[in-house]
PDB file of N, CA and C in Angstrom:
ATOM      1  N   UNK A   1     -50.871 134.782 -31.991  1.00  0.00           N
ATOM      2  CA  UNK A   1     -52.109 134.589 -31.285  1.00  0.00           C
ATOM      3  C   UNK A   1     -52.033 133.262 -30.532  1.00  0.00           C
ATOM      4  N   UNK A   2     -52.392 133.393 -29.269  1.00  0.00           N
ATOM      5  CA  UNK A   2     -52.607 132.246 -28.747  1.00  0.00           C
ATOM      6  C   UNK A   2     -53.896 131.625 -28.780  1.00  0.00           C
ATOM      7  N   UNK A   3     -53.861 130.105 -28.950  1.00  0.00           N
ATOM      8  CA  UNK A   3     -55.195 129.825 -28.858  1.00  0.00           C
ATOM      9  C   UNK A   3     -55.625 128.691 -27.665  1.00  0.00           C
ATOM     10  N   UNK A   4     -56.254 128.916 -26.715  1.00  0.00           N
ATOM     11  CA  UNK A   4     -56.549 128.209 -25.608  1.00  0.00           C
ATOM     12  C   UNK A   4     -57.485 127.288 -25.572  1.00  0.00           C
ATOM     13  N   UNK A   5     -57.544 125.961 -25.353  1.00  0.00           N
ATOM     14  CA  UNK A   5     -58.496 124.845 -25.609  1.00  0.00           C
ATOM     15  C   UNK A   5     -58.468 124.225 -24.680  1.00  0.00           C
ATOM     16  N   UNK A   6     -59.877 124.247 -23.907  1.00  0.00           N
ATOM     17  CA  UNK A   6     -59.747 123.726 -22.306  1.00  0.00           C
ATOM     18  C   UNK A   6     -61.189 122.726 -22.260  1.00  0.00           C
ATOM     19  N   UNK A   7     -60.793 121.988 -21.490  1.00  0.00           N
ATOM     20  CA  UNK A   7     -62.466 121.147 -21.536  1.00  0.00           C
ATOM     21  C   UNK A   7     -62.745 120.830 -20.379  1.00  0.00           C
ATOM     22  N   UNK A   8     -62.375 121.824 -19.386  1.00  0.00           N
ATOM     23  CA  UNK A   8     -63.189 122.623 -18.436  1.00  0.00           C
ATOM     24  C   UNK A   8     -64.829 123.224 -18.262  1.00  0.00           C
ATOM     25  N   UNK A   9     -65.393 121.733 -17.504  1.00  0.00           N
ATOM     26  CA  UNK A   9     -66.823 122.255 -17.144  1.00  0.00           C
ATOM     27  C   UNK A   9     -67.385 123.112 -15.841  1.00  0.00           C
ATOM     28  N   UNK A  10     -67.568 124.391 -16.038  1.00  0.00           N
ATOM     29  CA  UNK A  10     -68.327 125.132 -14.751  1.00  0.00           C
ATOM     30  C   UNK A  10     -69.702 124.309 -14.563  1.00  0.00           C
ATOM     31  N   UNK A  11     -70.019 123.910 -13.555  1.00  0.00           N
ATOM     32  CA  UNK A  11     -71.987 123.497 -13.220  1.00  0.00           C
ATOM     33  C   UNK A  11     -72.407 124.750 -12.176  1.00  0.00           C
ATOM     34  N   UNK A  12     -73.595 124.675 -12.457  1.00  0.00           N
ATOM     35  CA  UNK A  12     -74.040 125.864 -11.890  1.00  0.00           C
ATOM     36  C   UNK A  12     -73.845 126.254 -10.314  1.00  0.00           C
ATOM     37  N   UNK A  13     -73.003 125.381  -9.625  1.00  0.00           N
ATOM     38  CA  UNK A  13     -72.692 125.346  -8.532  1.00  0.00           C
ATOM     39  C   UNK A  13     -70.954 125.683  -8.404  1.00  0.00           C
ATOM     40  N   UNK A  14     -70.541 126.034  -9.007  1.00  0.00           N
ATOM     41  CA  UNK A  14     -69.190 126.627  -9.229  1.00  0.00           C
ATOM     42  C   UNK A  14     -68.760 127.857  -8.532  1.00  0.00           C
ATOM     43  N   UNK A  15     -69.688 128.974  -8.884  1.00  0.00           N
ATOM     44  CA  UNK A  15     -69.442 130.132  -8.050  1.00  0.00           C
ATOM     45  C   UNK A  15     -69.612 130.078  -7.425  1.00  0.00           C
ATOM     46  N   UNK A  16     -70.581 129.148  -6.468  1.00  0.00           N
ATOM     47  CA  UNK A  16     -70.915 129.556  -5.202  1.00  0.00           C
ATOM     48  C   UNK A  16     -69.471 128.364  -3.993  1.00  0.00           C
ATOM     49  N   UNK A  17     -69.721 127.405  -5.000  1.00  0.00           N
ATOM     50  CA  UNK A  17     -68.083 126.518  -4.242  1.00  0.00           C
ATOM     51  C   UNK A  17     -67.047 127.259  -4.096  1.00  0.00           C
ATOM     52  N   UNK A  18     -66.787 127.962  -4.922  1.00  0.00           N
ATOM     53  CA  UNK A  18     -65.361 129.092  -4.793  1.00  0.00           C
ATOM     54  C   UNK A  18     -65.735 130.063  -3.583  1.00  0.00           C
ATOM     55  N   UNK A  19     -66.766 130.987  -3.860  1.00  0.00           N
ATOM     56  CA  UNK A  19     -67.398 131.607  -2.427  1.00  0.00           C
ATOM     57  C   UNK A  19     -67.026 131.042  -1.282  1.00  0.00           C
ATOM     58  N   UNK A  20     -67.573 129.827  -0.830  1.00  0.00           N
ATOM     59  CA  UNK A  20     -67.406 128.948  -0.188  1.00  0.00           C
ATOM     60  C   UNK A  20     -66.049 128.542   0.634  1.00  0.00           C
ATOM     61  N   UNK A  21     -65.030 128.437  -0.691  1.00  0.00           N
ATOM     62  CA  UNK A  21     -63.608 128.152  -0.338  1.00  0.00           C
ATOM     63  C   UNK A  21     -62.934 129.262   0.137  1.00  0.00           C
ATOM     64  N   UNK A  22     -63.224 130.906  -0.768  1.00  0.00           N
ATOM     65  CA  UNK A  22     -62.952 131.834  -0.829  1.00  0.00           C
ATOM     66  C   UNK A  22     -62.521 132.453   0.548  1.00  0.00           C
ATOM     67  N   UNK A  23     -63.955 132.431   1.160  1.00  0.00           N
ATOM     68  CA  UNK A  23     -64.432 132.701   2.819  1.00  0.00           C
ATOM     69  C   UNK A  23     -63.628 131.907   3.518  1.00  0.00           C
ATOM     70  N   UNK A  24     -63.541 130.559   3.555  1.00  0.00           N
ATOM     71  CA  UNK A  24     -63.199 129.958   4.636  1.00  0.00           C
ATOM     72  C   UNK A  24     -61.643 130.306   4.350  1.00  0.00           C
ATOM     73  N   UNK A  25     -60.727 130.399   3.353  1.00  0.00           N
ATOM     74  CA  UNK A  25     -59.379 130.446   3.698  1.00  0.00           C
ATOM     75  C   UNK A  25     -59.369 132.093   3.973  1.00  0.00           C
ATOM     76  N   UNK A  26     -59.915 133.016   3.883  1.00  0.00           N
ATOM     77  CA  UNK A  26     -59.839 134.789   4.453  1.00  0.00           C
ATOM     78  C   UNK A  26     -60.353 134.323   5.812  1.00  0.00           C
ATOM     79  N   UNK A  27     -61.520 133.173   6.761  1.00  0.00           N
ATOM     80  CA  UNK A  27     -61.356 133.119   7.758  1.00  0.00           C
ATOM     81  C   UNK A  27     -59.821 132.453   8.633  1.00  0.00           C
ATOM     82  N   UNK A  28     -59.520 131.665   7.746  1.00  0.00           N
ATOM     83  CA  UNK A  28     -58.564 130.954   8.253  1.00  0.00           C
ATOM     84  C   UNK A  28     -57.021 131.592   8.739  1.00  0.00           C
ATOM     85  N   UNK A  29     -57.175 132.561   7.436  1.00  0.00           N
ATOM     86  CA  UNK A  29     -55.663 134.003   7.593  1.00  0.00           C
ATOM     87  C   UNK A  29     -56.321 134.520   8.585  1.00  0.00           C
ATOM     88  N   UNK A  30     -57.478 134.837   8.871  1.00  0.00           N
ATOM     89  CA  UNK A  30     -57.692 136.168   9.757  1.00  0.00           C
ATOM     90  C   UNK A  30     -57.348 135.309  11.468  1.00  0.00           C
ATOM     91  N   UNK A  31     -57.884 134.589  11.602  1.00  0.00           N
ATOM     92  CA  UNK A  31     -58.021 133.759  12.734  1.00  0.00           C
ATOM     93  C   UNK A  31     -56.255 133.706  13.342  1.00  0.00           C
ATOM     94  N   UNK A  32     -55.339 132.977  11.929  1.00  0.00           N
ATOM     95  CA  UNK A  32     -53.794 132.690  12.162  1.00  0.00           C
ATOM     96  C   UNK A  32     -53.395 134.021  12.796  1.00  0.00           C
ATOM     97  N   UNK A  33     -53.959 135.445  11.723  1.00  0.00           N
ATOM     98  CA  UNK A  33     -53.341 136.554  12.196  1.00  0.00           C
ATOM     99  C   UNK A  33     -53.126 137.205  13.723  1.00  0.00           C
ATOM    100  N   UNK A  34     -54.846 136.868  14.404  1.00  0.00           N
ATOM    101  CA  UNK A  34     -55.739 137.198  15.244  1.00  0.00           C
ATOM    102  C   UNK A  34     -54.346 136.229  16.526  1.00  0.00           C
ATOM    103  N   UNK A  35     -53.866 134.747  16.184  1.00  0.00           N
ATOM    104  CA  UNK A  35     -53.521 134.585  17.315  1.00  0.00           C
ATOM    105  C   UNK A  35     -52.171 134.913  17.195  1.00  0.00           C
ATOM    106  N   UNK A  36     -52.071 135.439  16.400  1.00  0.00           N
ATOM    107  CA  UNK A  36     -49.662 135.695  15.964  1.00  0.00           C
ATOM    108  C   UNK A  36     -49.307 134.201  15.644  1.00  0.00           C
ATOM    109  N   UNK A  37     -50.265 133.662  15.149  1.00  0.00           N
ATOM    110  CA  UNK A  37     -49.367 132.540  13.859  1.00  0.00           C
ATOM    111  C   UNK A  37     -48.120 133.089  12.757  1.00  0.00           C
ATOM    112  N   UNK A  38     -49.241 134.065  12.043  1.00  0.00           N
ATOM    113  CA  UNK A  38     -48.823 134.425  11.185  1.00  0.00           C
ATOM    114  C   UNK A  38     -48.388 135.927  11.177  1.00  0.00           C
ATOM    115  N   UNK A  39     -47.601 136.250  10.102  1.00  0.00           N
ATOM    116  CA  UNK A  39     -47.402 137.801  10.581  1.00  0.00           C
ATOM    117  C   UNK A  39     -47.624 138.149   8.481  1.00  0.00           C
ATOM    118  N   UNK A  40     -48.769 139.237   8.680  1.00  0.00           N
ATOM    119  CA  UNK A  40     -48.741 140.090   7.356  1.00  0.00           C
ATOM    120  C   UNK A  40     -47.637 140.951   7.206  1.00  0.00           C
ATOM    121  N   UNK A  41     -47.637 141.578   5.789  1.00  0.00           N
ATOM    122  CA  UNK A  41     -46.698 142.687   5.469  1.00  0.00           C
ATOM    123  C   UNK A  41     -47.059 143.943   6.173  1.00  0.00           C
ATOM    124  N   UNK A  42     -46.337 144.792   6.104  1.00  0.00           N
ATOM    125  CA  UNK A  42     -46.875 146.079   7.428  1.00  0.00           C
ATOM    126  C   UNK A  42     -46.356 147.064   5.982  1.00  0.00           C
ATOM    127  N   UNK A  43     -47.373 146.936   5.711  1.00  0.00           N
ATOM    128  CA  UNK A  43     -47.468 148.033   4.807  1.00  0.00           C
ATOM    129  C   UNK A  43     -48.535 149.342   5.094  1.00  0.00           C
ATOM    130  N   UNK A  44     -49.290 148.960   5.724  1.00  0.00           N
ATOM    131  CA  UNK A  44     -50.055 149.706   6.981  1.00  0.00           C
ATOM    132  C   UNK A  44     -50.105 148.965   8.303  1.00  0.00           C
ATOM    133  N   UNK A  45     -50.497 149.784   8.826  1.00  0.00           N
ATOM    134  CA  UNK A  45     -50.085 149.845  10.871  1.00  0.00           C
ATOM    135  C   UNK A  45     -51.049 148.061  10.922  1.00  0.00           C
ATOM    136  N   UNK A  46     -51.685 147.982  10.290  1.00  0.00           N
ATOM    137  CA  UNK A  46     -52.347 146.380  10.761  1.00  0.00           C
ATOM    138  C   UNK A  46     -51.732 145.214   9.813  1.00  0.00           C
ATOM    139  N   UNK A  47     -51.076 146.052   8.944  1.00  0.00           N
ATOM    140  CA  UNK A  47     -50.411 144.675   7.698  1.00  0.00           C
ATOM    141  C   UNK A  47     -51.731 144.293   7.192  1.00  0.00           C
ATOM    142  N   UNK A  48     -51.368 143.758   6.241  1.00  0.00           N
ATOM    143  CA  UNK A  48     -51.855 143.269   4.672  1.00  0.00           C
ATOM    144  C   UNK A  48     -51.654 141.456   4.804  1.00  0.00           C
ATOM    145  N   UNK A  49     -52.769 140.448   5.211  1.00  0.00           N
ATOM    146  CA  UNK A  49     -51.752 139.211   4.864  1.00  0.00           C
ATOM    147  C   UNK A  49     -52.766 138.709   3.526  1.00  0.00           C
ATOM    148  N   UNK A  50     -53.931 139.186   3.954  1.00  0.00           N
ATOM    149  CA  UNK A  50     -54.900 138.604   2.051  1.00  0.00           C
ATOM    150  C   UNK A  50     -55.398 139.830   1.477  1.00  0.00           C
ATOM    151  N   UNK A  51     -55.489 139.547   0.256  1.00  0.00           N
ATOM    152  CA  UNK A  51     -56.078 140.743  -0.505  1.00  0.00           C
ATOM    153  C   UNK A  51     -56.986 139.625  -1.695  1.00  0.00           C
ATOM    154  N   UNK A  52     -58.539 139.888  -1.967  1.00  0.00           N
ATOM    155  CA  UNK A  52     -59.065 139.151  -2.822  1.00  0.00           C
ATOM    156  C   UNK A  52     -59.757 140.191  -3.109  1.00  0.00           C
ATOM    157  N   UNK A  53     -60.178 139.877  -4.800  1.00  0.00           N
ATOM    158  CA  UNK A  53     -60.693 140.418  -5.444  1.00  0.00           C
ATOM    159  C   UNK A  53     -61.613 140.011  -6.719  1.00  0.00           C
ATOM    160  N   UNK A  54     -62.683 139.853  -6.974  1.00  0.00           N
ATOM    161  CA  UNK A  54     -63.300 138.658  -7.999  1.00  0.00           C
ATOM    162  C   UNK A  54     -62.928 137.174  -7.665  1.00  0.00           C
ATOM    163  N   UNK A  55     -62.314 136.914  -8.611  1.00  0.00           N
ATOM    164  CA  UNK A  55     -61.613 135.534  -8.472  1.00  0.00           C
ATOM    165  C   UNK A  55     -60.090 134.936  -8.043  1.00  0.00           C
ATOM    166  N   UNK A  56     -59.797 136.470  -7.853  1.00  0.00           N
ATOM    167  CA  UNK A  56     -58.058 136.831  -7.621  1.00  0.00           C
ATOM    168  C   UNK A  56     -57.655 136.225  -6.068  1.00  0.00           C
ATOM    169  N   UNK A  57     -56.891 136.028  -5.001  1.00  0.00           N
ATOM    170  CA  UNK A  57     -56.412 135.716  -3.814  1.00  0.00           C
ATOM    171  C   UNK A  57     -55.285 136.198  -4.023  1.00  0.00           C
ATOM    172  N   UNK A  58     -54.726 136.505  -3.573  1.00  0.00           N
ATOM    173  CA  UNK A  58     -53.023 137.126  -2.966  1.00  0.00           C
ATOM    174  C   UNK A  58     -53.112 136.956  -1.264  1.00  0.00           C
ATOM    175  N   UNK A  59     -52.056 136.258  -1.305  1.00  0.00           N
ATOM    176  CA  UNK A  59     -51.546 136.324  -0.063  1.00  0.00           C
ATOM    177  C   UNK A  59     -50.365 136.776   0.430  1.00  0.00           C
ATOM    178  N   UNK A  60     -50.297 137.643   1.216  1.00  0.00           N
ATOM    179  CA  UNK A  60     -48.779 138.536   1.648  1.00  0.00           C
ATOM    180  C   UNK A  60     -48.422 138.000   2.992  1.00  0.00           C
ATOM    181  N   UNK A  61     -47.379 137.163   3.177  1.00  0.00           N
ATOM    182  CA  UNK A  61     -46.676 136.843   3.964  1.00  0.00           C
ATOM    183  C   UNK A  61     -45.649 137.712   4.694  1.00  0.00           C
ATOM    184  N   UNK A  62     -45.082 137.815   5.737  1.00  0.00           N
ATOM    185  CA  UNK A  62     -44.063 138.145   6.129  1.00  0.00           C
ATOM    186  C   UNK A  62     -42.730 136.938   6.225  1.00  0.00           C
ATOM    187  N   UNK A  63     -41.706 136.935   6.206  1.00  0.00           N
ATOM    188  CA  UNK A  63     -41.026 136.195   5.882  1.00  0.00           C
ATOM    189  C   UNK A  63     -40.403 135.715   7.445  1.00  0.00           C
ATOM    190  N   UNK A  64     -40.882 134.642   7.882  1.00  0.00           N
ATOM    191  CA  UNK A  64     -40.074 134.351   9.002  1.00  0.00           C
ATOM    192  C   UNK A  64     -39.580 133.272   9.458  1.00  0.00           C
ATOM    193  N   UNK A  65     -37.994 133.042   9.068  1.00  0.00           N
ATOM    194  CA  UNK A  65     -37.367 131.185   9.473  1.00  0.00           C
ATOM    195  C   UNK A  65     -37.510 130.759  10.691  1.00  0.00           C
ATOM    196  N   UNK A  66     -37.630 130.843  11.650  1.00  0.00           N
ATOM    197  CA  UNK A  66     -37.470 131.126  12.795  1.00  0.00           C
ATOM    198  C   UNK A  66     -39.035 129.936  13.670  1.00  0.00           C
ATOM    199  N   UNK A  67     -40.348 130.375  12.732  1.00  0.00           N
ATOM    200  CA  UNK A  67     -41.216 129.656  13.101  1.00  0.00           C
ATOM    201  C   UNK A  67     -42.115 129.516  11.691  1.00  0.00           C
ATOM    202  N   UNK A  68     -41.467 128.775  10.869  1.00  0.00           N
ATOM    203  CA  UNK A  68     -41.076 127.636   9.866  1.00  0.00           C
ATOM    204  C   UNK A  68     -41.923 126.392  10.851  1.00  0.00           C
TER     205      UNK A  68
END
C-alpha cells in the first residue's frame, strides 16, 4: 500500500485558476495551429494537437527538427 502525505492547500479559488490556465494554453495551441507554428498529429484530417479532459491536458505534437 502506498501511502501519500501531501500538505497541499486547494483555496476556494483553485478551480477556477486552473480553468483559467486551462483556456488560455487550448487558446494558445489553437491560435499556433491556426497560423502553421505548430503542426498536430493527423490522426484525423484536422490533427489532434490538445486533448483535455477534467484536470488531464495532453498535448500531441508532431515532430519537427527543422523549425526547432
Amino acid at each position: 500500500m502506498v501511502k501519500l502525505n501531501t500538505k497541499l492547500v486547494h483555496g476556494p479559488l483553485s478551480p477556477i485558476l486552473f480553468n483559467f490556465t486551462a483556456d488560455c494554453l487550448s487558446r494558445m495551441v489553437e491560435h499556433a495551429l491556426s497560423n502553421v507554428l505548430i503542426t498536430g498529429l493527423t490522426l484525423i484530417p484536422e490533427g489532434i494537437a490538445i486533448l483535455q479532459y477534467a484536470n488531464d491536458t495532453i498535448v500531441c505534437l508532431k515532430d519537427d527538427m527543422e523549425n526547432c
